[in-house]
PDB file of N, CA and C in Angstrom:
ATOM      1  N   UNK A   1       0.843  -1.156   0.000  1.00  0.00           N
ATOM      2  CA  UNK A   1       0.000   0.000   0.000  1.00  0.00           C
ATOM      3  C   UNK A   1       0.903   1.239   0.000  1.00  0.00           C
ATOM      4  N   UNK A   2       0.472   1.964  -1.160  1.00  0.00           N
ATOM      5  CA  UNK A   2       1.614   3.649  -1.024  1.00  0.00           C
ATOM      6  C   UNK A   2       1.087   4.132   0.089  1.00  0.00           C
ATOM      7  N   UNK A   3       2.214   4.950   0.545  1.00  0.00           N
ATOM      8  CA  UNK A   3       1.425   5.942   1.792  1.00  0.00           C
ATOM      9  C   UNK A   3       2.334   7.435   0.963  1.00  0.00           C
ATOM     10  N   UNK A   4       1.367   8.317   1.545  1.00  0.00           N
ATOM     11  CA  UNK A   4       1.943   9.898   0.926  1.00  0.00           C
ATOM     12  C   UNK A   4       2.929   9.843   2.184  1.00  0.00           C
ATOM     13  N   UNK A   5       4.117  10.381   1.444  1.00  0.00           N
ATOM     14  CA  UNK A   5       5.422  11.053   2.701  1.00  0.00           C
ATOM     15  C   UNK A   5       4.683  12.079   2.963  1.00  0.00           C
ATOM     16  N   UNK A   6       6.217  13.189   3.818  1.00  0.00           N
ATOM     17  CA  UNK A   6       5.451  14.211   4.312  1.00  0.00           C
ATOM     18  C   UNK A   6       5.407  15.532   3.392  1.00  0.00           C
ATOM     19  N   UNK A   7       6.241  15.394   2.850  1.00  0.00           N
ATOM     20  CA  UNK A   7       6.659  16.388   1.858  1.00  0.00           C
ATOM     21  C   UNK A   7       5.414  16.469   0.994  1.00  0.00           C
ATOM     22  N   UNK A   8       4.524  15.672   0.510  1.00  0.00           N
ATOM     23  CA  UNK A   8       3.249  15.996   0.055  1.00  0.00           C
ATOM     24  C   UNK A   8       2.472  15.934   0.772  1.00  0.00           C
ATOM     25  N   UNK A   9       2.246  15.520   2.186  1.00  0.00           N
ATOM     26  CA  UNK A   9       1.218  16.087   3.073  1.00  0.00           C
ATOM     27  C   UNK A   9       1.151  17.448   3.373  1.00  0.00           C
ATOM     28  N   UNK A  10       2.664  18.155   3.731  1.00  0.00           N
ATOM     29  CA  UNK A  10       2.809  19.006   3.812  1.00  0.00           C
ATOM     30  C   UNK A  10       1.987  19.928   2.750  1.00  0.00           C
ATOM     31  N   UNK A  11       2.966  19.624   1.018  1.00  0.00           N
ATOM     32  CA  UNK A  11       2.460  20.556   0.095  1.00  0.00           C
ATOM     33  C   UNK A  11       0.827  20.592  -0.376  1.00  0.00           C
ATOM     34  N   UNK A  12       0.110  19.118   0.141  1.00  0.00           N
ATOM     35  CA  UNK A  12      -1.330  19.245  -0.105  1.00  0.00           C
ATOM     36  C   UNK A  12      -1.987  20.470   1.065  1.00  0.00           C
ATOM     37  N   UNK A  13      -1.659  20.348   2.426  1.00  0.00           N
ATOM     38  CA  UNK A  13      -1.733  20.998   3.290  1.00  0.00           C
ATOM     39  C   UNK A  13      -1.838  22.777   3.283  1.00  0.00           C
ATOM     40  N   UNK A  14      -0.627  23.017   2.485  1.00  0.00           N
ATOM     41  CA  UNK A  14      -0.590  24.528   1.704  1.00  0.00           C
ATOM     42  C   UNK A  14      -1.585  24.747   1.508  1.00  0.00           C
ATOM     43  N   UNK A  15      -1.758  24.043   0.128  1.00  0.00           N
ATOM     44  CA  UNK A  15      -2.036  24.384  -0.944  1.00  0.00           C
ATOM     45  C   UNK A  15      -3.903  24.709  -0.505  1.00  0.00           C
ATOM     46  N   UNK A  16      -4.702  23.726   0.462  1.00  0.00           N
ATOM     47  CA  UNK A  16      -5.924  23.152   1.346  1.00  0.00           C
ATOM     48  C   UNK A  16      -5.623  24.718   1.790  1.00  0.00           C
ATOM     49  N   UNK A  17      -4.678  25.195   2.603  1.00  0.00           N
ATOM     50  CA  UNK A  17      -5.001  26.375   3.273  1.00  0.00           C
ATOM     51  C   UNK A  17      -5.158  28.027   2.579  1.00  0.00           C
ATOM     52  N   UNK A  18      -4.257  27.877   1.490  1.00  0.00           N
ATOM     53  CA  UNK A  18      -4.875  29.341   0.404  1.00  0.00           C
ATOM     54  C   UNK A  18      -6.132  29.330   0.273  1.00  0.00           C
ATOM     55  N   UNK A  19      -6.821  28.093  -0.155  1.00  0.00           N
ATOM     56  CA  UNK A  19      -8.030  28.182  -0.831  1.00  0.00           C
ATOM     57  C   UNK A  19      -8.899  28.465   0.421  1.00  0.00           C
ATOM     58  N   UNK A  20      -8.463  27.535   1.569  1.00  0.00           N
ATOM     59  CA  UNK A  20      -9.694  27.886   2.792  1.00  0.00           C
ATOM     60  C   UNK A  20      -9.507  29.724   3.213  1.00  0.00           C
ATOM     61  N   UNK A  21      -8.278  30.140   3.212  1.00  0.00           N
ATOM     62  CA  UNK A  21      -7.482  31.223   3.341  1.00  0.00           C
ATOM     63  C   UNK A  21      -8.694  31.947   2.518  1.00  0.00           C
ATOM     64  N   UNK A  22      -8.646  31.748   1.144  1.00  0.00           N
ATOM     65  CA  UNK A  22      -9.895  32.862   0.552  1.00  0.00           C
ATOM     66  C   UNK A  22     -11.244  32.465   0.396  1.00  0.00           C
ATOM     67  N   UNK A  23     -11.551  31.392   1.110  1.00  0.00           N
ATOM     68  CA  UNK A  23     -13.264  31.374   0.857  1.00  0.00           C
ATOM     69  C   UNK A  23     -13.225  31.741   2.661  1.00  0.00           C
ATOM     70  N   UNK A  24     -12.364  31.684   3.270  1.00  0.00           N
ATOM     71  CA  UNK A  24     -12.697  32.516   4.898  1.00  0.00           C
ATOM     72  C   UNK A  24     -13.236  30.682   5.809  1.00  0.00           C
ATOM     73  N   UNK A  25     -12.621  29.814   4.992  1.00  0.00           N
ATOM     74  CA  UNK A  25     -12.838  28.732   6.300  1.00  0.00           C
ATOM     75  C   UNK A  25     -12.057  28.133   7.361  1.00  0.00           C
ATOM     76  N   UNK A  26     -12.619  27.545   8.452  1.00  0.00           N
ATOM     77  CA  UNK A  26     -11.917  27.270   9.806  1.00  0.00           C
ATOM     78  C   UNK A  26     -10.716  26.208   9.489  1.00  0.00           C
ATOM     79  N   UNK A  27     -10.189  26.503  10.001  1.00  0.00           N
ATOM     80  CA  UNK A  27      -8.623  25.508   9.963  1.00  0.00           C
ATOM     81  C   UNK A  27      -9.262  23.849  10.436  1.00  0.00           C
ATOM     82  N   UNK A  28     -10.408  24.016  11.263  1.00  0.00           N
ATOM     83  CA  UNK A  28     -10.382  22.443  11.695  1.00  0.00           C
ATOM     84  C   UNK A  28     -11.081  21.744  10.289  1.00  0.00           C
ATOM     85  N   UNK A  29     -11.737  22.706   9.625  1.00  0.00           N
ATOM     86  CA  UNK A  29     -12.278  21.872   8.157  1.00  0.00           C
ATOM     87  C   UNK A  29     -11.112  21.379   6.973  1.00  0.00           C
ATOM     88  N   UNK A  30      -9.798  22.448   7.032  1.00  0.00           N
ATOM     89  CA  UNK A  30      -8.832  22.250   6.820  1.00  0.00           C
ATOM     90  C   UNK A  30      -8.011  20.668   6.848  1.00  0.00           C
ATOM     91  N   UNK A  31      -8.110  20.384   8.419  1.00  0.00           N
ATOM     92  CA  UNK A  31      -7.166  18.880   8.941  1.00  0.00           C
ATOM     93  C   UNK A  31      -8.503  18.168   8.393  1.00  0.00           C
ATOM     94  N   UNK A  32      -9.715  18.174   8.335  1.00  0.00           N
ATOM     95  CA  UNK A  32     -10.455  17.790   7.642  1.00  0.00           C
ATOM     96  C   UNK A  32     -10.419  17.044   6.081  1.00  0.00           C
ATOM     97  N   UNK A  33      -9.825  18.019   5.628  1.00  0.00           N
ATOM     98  CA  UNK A  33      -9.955  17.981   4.230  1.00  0.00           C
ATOM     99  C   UNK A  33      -8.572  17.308   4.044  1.00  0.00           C
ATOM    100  N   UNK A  34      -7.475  17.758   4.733  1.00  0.00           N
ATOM    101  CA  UNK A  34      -6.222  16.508   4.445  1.00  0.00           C
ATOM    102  C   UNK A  34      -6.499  15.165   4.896  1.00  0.00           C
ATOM    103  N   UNK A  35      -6.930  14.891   6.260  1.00  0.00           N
ATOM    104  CA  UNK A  35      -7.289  13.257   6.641  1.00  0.00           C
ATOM    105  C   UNK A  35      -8.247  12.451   5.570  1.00  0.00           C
ATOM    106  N   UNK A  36      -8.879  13.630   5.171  1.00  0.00           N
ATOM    107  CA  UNK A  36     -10.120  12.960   4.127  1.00  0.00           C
ATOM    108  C   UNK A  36      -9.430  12.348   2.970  1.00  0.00           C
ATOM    109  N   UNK A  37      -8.487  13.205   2.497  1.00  0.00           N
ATOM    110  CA  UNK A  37      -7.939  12.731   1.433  1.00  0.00           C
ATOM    111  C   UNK A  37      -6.415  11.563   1.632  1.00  0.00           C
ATOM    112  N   UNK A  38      -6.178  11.510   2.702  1.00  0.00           N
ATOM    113  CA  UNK A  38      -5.730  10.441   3.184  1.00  0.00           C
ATOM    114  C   UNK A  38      -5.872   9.557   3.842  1.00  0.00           C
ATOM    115  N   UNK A  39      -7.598   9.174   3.930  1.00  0.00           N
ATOM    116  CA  UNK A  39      -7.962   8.100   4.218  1.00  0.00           C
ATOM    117  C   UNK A  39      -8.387   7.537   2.800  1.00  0.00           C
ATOM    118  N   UNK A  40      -9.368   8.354   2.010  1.00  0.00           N
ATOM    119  CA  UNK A  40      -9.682   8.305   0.430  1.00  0.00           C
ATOM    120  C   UNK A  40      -8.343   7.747  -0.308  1.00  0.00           C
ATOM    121  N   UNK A  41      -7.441   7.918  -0.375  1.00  0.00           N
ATOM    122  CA  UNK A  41      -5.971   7.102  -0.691  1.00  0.00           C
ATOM    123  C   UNK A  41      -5.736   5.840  -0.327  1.00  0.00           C
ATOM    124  N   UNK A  42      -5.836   5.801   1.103  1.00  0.00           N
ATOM    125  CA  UNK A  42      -5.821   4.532   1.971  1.00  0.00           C
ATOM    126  C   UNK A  42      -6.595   3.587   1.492  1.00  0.00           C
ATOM    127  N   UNK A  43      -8.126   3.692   1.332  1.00  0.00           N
ATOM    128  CA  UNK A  43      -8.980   3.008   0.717  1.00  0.00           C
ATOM    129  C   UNK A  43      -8.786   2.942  -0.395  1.00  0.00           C
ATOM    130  N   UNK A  44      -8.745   3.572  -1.307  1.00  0.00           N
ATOM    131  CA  UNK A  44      -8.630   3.276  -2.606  1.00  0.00           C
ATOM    132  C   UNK A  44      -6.972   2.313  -2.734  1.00  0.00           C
ATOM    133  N   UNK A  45      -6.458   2.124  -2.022  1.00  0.00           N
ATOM    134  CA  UNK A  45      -5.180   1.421  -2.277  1.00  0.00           C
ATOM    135  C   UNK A  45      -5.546   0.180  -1.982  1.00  0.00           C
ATOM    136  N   UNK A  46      -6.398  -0.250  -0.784  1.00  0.00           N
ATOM    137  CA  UNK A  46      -7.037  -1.129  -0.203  1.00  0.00           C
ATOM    138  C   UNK A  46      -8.172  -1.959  -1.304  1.00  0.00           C
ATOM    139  N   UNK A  47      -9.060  -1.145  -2.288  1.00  0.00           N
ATOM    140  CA  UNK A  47      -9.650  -1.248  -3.263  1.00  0.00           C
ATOM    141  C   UNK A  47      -9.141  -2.250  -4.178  1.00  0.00           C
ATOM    142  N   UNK A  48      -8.052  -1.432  -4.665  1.00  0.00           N
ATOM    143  CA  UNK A  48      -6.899  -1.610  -5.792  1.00  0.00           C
ATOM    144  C   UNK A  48      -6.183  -3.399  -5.760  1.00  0.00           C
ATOM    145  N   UNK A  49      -5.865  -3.222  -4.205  1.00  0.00           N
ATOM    146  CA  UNK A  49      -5.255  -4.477  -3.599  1.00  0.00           C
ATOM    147  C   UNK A  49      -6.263  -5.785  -3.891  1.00  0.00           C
ATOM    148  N   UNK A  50      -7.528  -5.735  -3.327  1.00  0.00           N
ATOM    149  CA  UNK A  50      -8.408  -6.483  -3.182  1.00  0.00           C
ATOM    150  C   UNK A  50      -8.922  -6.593  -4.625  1.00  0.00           C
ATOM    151  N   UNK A  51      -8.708  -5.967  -5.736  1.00  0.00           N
ATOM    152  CA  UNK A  51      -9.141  -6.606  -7.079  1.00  0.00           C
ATOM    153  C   UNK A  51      -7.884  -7.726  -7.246  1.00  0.00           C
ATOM    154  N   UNK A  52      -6.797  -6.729  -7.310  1.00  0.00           N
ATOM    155  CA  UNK A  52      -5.709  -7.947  -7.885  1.00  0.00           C
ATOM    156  C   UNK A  52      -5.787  -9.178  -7.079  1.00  0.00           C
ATOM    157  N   UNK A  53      -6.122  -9.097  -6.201  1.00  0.00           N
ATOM    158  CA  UNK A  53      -5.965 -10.166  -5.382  1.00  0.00           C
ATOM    159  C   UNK A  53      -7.569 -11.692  -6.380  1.00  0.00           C
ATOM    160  N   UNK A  54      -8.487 -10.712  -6.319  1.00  0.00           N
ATOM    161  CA  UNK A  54      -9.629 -11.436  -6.958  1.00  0.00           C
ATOM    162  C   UNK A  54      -9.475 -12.130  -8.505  1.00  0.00           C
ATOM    163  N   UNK A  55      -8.623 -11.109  -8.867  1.00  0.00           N
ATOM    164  CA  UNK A  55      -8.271 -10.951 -10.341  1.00  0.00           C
ATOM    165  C   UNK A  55      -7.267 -12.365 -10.573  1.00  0.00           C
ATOM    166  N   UNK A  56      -6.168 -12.717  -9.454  1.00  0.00           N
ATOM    167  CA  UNK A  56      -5.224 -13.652  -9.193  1.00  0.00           C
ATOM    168  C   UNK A  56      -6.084 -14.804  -8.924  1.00  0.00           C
ATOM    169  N   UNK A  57      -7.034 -15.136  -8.211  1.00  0.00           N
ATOM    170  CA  UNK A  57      -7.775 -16.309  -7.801  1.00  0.00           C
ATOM    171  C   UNK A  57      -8.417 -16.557  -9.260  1.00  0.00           C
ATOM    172  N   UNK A  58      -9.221 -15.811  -9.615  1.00  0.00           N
ATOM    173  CA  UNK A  58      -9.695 -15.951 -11.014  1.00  0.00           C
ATOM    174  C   UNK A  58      -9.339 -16.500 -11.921  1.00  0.00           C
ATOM    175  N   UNK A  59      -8.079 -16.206 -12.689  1.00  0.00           N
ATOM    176  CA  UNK A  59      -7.069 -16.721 -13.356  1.00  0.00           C
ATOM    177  C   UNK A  59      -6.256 -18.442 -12.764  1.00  0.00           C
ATOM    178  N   UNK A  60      -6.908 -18.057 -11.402  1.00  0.00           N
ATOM    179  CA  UNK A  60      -6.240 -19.448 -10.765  1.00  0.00           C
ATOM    180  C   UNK A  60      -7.510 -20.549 -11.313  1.00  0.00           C
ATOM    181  N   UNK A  61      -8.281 -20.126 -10.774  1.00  0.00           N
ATOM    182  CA  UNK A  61      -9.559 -20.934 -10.958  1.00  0.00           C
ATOM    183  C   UNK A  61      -9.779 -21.381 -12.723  1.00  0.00           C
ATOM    184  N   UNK A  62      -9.502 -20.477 -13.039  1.00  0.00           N
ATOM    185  CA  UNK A  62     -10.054 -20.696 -14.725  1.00  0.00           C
ATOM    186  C   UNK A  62      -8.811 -21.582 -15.299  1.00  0.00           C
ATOM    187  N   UNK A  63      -7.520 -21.530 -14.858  1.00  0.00           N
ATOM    188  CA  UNK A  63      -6.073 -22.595 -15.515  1.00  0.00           C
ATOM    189  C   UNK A  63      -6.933 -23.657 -14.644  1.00  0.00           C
ATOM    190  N   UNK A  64      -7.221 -24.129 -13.756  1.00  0.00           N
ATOM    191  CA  UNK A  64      -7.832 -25.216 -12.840  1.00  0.00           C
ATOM    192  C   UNK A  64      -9.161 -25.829 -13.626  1.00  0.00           C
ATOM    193  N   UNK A  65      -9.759 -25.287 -13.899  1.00  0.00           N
ATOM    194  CA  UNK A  65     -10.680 -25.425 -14.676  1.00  0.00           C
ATOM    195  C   UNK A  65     -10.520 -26.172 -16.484  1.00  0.00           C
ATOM    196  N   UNK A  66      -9.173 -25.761 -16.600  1.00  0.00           N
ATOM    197  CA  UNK A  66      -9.049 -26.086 -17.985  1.00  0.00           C
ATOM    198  C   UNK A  66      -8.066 -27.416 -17.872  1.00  0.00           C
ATOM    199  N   UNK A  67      -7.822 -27.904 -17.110  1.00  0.00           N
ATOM    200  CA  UNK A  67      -7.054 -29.266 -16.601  1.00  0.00           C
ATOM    201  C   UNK A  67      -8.353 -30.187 -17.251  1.00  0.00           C
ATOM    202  N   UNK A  68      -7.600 -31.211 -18.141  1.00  0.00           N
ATOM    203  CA  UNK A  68      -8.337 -32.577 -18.664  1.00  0.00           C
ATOM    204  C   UNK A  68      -8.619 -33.116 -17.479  1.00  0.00           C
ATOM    205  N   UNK A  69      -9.953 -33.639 -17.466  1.00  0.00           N
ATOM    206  CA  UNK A  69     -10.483 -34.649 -16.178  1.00  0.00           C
ATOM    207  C   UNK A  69     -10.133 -36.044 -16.632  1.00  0.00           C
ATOM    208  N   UNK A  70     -10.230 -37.010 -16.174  1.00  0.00           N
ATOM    209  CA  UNK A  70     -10.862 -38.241 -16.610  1.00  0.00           C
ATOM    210  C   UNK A  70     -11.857 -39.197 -15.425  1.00  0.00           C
ATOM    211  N   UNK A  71     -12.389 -39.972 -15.466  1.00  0.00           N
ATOM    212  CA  UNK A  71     -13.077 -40.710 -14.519  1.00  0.00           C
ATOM    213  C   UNK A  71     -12.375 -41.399 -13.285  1.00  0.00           C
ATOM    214  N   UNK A  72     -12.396 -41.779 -12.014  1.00  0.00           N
ATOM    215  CA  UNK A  72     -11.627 -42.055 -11.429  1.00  0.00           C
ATOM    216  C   UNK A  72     -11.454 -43.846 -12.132  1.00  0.00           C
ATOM    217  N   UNK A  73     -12.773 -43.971 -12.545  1.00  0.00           N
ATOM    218  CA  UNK A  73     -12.575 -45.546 -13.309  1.00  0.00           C
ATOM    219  C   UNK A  73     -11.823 -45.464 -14.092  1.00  0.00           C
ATOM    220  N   UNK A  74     -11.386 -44.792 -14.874  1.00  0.00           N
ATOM    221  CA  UNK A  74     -10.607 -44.701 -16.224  1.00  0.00           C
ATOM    222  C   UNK A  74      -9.255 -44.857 -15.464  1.00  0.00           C
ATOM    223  N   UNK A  75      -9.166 -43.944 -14.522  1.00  0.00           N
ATOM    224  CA  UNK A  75      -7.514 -43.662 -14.174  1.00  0.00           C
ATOM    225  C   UNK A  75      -7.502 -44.810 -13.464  1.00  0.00           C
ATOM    226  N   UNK A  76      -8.103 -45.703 -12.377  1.00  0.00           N
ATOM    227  CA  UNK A  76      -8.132 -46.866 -11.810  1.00  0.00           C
ATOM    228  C   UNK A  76      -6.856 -47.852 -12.808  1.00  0.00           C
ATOM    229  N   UNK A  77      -7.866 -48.314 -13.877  1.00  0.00           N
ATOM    230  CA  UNK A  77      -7.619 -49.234 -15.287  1.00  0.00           C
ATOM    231  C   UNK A  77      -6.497 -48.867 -15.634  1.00  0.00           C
ATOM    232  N   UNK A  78      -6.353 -47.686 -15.773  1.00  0.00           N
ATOM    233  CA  UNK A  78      -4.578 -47.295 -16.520  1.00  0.00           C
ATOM    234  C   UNK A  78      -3.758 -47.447 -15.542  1.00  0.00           C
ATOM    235  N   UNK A  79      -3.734 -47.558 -14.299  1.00  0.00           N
ATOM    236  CA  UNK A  79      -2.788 -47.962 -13.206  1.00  0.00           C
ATOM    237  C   UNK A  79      -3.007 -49.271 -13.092  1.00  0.00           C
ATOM    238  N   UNK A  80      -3.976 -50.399 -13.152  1.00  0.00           N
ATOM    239  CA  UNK A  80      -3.432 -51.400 -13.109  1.00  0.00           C
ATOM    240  C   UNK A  80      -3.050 -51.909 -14.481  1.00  0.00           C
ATOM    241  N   UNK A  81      -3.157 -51.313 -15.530  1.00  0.00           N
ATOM    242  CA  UNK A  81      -2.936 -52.320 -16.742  1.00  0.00           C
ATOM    243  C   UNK A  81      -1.260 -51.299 -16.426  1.00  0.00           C
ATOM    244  N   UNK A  82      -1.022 -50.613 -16.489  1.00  0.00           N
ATOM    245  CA  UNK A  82       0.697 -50.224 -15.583  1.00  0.00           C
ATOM    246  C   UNK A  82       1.208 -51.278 -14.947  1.00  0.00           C
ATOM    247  N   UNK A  83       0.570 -51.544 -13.763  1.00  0.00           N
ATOM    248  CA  UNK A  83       1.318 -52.262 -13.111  1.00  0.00           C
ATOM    249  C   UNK A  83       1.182 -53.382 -13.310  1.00  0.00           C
ATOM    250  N   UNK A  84       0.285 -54.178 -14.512  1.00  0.00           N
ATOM    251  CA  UNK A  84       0.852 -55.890 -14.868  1.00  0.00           C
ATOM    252  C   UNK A  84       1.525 -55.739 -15.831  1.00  0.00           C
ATOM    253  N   UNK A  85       1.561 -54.071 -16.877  1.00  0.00           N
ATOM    254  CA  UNK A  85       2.477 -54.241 -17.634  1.00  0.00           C
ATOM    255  C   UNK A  85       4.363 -53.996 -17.326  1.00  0.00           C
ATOM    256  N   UNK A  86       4.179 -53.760 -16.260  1.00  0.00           N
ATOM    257  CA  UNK A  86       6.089 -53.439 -15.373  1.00  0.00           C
ATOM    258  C   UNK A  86       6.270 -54.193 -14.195  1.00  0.00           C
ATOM    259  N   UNK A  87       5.451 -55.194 -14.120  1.00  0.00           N
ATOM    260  CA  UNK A  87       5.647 -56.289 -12.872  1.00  0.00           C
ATOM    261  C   UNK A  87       6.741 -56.949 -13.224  1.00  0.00           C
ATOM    262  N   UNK A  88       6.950 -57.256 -14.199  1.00  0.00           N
ATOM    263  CA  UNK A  88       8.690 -58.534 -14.005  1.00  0.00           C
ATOM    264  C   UNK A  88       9.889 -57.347 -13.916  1.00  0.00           C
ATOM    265  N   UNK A  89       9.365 -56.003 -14.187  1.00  0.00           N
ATOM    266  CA  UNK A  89      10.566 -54.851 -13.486  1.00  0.00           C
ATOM    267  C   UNK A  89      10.253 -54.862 -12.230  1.00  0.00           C
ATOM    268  N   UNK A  90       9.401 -54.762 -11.395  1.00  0.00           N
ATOM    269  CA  UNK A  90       9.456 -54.654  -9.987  1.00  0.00           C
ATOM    270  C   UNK A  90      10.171 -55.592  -8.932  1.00  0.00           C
ATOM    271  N   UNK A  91      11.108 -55.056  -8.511  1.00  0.00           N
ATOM    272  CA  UNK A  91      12.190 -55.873  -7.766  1.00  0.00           C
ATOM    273  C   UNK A  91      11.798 -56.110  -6.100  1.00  0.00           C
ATOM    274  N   UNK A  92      10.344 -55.193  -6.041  1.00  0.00           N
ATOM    275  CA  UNK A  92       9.462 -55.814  -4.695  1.00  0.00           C
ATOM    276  C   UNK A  92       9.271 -57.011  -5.194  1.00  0.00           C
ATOM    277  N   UNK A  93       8.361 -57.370  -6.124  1.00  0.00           N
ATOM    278  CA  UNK A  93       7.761 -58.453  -6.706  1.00  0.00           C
ATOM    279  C   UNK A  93       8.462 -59.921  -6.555  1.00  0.00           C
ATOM    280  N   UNK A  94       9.123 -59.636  -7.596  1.00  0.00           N
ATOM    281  CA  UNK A  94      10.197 -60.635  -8.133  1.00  0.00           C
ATOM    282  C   UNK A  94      11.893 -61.017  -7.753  1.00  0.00           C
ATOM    283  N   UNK A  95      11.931 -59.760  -6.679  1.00  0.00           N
ATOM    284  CA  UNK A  95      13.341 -59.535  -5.823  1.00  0.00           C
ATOM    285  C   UNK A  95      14.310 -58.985  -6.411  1.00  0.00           C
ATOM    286  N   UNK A  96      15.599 -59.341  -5.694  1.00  0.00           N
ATOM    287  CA  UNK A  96      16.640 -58.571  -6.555  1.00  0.00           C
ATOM    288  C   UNK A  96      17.788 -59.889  -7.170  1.00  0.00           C
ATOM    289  N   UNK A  97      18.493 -59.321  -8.403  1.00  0.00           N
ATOM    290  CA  UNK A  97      19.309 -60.584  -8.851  1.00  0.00           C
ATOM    291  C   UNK A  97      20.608 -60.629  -8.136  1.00  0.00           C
ATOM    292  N   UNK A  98      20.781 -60.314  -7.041  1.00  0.00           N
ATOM    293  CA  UNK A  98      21.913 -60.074  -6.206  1.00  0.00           C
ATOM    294  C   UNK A  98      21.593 -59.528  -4.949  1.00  0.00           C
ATOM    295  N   UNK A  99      22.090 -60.075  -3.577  1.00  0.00           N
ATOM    296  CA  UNK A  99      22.079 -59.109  -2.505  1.00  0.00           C
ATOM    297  C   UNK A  99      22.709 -58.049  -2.298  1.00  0.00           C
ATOM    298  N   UNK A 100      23.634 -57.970  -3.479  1.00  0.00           N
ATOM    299  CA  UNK A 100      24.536 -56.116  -3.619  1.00  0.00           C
ATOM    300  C   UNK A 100      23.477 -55.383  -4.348  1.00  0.00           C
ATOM    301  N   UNK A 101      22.686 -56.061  -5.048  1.00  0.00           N
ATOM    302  CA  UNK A 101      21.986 -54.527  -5.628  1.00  0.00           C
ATOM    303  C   UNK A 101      20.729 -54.541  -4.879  1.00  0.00           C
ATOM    304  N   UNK A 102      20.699 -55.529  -3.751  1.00  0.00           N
ATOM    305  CA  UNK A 102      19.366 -54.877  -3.098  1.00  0.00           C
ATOM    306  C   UNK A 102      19.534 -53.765  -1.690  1.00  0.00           C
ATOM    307  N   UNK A 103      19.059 -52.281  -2.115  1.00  0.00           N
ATOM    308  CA  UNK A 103      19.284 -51.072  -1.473  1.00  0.00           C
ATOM    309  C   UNK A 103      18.475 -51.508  -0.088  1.00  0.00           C
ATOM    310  N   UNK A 104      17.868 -52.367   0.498  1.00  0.00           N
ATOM    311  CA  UNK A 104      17.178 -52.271   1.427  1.00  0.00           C
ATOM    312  C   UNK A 104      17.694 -53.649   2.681  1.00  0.00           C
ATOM    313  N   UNK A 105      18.750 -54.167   1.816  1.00  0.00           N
ATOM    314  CA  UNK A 105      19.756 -55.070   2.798  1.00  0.00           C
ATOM    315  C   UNK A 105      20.219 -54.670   3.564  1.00  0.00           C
ATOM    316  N   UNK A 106      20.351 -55.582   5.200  1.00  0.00           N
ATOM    317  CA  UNK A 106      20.932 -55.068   6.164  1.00  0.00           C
ATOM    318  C   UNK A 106      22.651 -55.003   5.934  1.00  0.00           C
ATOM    319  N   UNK A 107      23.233 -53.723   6.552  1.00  0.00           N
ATOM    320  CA  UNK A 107      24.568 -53.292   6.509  1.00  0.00           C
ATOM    321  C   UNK A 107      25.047 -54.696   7.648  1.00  0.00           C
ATOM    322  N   UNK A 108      26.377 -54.438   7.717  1.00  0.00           N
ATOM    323  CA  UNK A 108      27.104 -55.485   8.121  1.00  0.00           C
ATOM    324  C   UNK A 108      27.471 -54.596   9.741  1.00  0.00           C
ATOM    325  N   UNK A 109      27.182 -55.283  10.722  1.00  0.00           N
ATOM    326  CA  UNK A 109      27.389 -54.419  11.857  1.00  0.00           C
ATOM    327  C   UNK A 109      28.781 -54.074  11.896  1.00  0.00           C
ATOM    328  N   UNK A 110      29.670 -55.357  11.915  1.00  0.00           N
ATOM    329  CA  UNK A 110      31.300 -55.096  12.379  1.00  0.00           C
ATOM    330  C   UNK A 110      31.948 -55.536  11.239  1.00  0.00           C
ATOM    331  N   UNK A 111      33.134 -54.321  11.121  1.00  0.00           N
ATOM    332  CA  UNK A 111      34.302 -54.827   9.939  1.00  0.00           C
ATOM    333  C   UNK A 111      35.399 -55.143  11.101  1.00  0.00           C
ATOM    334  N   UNK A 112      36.105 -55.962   9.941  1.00  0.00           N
ATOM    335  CA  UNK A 112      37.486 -56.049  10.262  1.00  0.00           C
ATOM    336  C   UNK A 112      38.438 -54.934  10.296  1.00  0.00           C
ATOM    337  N   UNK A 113      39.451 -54.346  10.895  1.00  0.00           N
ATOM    338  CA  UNK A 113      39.998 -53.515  10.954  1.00  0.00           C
ATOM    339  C   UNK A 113      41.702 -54.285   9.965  1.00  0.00           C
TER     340      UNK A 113
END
């Protein structure tokens, strides 16, 4: 959220007081008229924020939306016709052709030194 420094609070401030200066109005309508316009900022930044933010979900929702579905039956079937078609690769299954290449063998407690 921008916030005005002071250097333009200040120069809005002036500028608020010539004009009240010649229509003859009270200084408290004055701090008036600056808070107003720096809350009116505030909100409108707040505004601003809360579209993009809507604008971001939106765009989220609609790429989400455009994702191919399929049936959970469909995807079921293609995972098992997967897995009878890579079962003689599965080395759960069918084991390993060596106890060196099986990663899940127990280590050897004690070496020889």
């Amino acid at each position: 959220m921008s916030m005005l420094n002071d250097e333009a609070v200040y120069r809005y401030y002036r500028s608020c007081r010539f004009l009240i200066s010649l229509k003859g109005l009270s200084v408290s309508f004055l701090l008036e008229l600056v808070f107003l316009k720096i809350a009116m900022k505030t909100v409108m930044d707040m505004v601003i924020t809360n579209l993009q933010q809507q604008r971001m979900i939106t765009e989220q929702l609609r790429r989400e939306a455009a994702i191919k579905r399929i049936m959970v039956s469909k995807a079921i079937e293609d995972i098992m016709k997967y897995i009878t078609e890579h079962e003689q690769e599965d080395c759960l299954l069918v084991g390993f052709s060596s106890q060196k290449s099986n990663p899940f063998r127990e280590k050897s407690s004690c070496s020889i030194l």
